[in-house]
PDB file of N, CA and C in Angstrom:
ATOM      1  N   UNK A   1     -18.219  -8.465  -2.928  1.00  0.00           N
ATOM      2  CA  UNK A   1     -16.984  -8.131  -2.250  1.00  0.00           C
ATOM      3  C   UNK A   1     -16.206  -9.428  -2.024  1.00  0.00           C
ATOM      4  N   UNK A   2     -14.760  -9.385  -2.346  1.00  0.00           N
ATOM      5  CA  UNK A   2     -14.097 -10.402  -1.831  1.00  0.00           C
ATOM      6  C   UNK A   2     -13.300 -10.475  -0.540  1.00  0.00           C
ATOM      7  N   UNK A   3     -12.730 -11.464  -0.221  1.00  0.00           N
ATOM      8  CA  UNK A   3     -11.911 -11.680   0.683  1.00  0.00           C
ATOM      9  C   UNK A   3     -10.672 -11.858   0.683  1.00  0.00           C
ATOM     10  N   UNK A   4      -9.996 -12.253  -0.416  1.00  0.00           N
ATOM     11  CA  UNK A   4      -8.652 -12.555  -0.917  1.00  0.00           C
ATOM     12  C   UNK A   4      -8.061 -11.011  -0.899  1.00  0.00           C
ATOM     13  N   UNK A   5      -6.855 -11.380   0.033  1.00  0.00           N
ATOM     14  CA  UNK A   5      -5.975 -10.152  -0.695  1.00  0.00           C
ATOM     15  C   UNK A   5      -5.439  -9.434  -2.521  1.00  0.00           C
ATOM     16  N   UNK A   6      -5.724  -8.677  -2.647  1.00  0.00           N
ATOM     17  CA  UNK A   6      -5.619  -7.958  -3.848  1.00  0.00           C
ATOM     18  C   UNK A   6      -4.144  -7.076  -3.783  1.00  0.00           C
ATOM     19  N   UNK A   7      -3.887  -6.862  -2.145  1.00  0.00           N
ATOM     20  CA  UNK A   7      -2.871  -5.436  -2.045  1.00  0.00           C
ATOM     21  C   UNK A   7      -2.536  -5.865  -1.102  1.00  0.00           C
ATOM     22  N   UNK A   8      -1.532  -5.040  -0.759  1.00  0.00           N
ATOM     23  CA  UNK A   8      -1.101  -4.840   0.974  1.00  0.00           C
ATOM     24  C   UNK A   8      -0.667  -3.560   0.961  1.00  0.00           C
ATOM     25  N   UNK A   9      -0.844  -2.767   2.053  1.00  0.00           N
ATOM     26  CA  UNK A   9      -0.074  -1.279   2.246  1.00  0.00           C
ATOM     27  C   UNK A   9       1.090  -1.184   3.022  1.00  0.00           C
ATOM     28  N   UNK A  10       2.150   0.127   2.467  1.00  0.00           N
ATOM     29  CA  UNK A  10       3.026   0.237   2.453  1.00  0.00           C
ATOM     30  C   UNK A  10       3.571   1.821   3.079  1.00  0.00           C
ATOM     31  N   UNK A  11       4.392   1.963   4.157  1.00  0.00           N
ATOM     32  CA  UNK A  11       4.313   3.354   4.062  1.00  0.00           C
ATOM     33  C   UNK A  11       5.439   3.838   3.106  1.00  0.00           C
ATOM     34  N   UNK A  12       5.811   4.929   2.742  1.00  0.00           N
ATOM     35  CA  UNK A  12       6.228   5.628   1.572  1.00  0.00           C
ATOM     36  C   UNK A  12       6.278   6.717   1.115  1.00  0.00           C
ATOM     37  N   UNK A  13       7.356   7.509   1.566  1.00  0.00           N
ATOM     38  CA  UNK A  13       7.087   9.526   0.962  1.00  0.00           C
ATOM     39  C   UNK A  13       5.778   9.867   1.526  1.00  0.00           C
ATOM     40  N   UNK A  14       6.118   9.307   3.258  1.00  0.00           N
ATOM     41  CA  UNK A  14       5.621  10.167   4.065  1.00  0.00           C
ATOM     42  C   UNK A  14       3.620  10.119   3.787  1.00  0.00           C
ATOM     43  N   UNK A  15       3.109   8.524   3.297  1.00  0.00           N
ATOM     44  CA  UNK A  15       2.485   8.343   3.384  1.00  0.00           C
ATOM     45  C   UNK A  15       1.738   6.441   3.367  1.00  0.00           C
ATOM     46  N   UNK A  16       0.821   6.490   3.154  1.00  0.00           N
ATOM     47  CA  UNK A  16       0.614   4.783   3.467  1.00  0.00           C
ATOM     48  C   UNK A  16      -0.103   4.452   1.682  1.00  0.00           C
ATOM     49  N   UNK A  17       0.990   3.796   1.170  1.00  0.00           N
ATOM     50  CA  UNK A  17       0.349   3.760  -0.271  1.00  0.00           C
ATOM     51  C   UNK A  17      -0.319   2.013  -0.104  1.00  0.00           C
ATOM     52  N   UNK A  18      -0.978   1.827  -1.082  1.00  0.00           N
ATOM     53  CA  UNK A  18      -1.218   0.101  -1.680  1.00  0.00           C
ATOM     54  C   UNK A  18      -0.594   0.174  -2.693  1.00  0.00           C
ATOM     55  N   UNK A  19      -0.417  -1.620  -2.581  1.00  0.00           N
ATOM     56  CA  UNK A  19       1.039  -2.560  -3.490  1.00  0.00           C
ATOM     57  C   UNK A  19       0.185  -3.344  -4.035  1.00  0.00           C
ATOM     58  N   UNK A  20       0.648  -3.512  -5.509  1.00  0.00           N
ATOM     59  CA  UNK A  20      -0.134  -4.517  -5.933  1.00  0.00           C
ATOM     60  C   UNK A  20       0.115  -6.157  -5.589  1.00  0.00           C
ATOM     61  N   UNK A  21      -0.969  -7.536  -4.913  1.00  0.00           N
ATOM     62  CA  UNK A  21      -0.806  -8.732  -4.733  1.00  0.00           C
ATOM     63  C   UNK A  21      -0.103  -8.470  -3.052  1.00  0.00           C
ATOM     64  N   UNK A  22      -0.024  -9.839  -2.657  1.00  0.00           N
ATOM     65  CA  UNK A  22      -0.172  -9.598  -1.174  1.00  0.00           C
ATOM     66  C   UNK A  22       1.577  -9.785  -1.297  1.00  0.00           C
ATOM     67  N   UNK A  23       1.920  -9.353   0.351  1.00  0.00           N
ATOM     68  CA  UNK A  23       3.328  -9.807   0.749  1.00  0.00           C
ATOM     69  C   UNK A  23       2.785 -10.829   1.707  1.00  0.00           C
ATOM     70  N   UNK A  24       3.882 -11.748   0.937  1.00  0.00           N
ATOM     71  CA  UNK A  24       4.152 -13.115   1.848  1.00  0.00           C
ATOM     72  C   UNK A  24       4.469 -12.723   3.596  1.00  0.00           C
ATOM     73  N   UNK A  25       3.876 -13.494   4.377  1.00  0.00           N
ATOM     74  CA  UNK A  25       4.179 -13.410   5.759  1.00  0.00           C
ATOM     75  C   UNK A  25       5.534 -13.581   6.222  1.00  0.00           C
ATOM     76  N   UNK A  26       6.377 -12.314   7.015  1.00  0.00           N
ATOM     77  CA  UNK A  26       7.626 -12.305   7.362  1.00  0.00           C
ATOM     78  C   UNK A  26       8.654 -11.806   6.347  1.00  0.00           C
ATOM     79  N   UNK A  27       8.257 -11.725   5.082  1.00  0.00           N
ATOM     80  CA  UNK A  27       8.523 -10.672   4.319  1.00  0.00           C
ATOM     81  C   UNK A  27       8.213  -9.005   4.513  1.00  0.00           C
ATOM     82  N   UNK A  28       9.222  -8.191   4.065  1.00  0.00           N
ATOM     83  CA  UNK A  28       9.351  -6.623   4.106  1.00  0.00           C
ATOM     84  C   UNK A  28       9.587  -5.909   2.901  1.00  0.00           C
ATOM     85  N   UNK A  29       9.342  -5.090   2.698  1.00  0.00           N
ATOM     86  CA  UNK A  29       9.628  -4.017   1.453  1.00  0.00           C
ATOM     87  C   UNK A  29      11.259  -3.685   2.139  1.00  0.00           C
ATOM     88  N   UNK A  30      12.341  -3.811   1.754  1.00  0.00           N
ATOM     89  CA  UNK A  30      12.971  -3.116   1.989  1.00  0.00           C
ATOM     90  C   UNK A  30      13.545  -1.667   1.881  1.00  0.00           C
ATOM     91  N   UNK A  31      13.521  -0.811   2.666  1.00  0.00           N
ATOM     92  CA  UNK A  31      13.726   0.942   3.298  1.00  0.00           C
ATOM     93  C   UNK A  31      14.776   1.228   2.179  1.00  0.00           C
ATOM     94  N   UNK A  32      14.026   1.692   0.847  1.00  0.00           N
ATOM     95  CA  UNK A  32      14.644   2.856  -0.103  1.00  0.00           C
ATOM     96  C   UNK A  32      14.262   1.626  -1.077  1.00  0.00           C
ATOM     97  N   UNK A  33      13.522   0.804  -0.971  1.00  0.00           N
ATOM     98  CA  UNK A  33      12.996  -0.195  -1.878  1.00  0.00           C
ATOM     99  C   UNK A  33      12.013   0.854  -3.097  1.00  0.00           C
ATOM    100  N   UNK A  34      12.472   0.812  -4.359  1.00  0.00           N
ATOM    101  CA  UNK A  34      11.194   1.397  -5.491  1.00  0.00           C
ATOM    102  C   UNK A  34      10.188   0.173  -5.233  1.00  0.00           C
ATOM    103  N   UNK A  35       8.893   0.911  -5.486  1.00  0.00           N
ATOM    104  CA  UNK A  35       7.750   0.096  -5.394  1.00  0.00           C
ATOM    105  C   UNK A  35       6.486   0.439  -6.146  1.00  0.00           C
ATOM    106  N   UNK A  36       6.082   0.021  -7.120  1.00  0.00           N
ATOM    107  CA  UNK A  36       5.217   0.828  -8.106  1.00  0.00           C
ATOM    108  C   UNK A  36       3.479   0.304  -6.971  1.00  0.00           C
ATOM    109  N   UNK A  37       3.009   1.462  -6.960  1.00  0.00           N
ATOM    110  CA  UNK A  37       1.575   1.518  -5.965  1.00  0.00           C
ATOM    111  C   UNK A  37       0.257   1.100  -6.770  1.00  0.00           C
ATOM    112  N   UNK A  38      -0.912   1.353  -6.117  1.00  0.00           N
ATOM    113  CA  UNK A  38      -2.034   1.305  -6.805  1.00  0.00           C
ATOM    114  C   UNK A  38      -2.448   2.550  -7.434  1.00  0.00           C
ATOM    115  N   UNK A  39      -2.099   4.003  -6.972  1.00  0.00           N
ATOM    116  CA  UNK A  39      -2.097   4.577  -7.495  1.00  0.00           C
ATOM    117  C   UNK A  39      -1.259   4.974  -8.686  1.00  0.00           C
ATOM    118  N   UNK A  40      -0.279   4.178  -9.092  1.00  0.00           N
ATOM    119  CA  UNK A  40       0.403   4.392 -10.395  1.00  0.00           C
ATOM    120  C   UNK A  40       1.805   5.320 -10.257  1.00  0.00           C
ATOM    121  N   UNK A  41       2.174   5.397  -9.140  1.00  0.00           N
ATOM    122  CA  UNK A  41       3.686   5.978  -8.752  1.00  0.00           C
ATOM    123  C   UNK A  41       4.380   5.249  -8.261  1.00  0.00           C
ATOM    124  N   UNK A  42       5.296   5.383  -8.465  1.00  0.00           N
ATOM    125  CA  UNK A  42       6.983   4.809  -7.738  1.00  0.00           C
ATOM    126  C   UNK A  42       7.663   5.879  -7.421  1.00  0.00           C
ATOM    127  N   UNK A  43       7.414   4.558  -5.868  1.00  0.00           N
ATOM    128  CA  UNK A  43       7.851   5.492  -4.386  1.00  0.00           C
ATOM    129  C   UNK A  43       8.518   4.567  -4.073  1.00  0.00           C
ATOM    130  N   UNK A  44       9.171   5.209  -2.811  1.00  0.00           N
ATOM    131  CA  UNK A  44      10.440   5.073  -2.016  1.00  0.00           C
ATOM    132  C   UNK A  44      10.142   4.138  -0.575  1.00  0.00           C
ATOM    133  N   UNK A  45       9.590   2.817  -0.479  1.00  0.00           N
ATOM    134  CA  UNK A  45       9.289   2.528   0.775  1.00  0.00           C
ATOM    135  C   UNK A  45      10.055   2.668   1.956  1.00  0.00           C
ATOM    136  N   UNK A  46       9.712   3.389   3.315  1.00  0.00           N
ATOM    137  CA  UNK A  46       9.994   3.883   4.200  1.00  0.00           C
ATOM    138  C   UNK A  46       9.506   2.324   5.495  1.00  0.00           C
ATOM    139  N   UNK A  47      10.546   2.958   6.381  1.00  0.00           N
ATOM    140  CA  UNK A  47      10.539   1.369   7.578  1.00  0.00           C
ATOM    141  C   UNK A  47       9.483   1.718   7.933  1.00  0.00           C
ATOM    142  N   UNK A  48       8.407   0.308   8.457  1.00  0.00           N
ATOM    143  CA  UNK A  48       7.613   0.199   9.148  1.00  0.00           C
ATOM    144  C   UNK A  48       7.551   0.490  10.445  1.00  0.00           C
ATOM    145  N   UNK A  49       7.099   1.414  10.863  1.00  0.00           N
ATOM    146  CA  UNK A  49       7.273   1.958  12.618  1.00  0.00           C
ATOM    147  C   UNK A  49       5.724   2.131  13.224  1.00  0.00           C
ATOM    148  N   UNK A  50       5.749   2.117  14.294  1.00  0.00           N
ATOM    149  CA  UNK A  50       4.341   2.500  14.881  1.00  0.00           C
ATOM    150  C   UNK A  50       4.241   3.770  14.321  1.00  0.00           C
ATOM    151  N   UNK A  51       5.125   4.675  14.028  1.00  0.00           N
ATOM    152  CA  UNK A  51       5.016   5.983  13.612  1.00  0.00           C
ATOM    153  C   UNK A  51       4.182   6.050  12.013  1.00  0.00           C
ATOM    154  N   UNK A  52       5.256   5.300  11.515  1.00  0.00           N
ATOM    155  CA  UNK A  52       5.033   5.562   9.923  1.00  0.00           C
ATOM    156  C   UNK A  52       3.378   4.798   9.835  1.00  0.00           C
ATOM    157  N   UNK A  53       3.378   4.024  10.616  1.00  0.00           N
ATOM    158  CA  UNK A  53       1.579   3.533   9.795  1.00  0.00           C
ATOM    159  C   UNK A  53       0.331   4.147  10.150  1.00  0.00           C
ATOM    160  N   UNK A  54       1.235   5.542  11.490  1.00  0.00           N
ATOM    161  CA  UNK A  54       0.174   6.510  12.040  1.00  0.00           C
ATOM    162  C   UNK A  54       0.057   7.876  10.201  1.00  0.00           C
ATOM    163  N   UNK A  55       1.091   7.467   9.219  1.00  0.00           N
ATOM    164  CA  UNK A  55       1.181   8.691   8.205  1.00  0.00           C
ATOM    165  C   UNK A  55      -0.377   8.802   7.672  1.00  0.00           C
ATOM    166  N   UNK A  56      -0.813   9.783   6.544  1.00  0.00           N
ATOM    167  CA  UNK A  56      -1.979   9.391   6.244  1.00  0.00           C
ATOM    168  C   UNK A  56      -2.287   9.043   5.077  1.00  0.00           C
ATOM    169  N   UNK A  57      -2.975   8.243   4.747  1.00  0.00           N
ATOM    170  CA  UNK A  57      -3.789   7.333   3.450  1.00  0.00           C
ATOM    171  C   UNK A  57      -3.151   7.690   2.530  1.00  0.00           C
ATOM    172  N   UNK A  58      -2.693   7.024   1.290  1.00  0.00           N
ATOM    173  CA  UNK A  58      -3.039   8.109  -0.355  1.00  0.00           C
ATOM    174  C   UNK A  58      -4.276   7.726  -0.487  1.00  0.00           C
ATOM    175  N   UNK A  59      -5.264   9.197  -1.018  1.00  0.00           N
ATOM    176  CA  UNK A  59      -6.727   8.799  -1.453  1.00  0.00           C
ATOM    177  C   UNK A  59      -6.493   8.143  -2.685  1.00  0.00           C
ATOM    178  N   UNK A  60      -5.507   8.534  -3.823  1.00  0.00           N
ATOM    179  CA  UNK A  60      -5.570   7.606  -4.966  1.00  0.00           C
ATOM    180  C   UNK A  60      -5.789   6.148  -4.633  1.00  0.00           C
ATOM    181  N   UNK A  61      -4.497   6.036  -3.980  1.00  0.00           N
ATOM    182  CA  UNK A  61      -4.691   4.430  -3.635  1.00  0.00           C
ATOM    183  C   UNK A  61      -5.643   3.572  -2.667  1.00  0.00           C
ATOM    184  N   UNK A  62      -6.646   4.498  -2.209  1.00  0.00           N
ATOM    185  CA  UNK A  62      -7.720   4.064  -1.337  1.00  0.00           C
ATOM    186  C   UNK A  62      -8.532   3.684  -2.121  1.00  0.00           C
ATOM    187  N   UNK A  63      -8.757   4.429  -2.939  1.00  0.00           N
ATOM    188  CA  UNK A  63     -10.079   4.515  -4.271  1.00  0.00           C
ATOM    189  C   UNK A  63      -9.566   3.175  -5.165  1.00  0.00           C
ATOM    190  N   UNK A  64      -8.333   3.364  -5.285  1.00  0.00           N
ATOM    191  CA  UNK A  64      -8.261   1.567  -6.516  1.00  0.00           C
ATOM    192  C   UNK A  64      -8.231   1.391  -5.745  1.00  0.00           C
ATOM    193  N   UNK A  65      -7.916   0.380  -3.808  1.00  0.00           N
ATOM    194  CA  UNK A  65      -7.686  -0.287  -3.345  1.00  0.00           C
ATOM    195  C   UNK A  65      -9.581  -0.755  -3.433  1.00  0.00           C
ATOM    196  N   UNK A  66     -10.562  -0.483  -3.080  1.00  0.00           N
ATOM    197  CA  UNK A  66     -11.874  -0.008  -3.164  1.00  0.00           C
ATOM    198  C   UNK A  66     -12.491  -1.012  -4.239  1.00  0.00           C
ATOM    199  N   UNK A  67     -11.937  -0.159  -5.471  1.00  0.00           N
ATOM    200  CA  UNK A  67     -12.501  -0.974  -6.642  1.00  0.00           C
ATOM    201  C   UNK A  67     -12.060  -1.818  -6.867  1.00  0.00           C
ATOM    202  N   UNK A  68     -10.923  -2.711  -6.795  1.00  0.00           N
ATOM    203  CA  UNK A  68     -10.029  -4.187  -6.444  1.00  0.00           C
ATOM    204  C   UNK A  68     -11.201  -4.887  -5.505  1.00  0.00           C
ATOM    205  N   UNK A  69     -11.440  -4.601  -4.764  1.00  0.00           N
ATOM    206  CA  UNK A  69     -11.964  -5.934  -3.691  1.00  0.00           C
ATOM    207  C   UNK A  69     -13.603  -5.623  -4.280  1.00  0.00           C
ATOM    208  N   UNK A  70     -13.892  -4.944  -4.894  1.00  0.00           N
ATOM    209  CA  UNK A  70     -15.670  -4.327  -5.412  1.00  0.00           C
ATOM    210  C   UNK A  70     -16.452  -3.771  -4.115  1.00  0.00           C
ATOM    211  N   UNK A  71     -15.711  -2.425  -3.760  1.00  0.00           N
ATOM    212  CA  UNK A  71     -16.775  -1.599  -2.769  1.00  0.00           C
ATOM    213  C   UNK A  71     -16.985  -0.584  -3.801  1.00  0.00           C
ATOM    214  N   UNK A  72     -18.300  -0.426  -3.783  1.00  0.00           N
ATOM    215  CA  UNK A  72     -19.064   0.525  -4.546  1.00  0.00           C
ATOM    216  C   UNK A  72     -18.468   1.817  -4.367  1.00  0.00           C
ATOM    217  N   UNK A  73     -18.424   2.493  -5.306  1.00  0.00           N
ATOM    218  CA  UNK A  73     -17.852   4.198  -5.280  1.00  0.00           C
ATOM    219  C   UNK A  73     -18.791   5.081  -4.311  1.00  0.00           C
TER     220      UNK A  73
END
């Protein structure tokens, strides 16, 4: 297992996807930003709110986020 960022998550069509490579600190996706995920769609990133990071997971992108850092299936 590593430690280096691989991703960062994003919320997005009403869910919390992973991005591929990290975002720089104090950097944002900007709200209606396209953003291609780990799961292989381009989505619509949505503002960061206490709300939006309560949305729930994509399992696609849990599962590559998973095999990126090497947690066993």
């Amino acid at each position: 297992m590593t430690t280096e960022l691989k991703h960062h998550w994003q919320p997005a069509e009403k869910q919390r996807h992973a991005v591929p490579g990290r975002l720089p600190a104090g950097q944002k996706h900007e709200v209606g930003e396209r953003i291609v995920t780990l799961c292989e769609r381009s989505v619509e990133a949505a503002q960061r709110t206490e709300l939006t990071w309560l949305w729930p997971t994509c399992g696609d992108c849990m599962e590559a986020a998973k095999r990126r850092i090497g947690v066993p299936a």
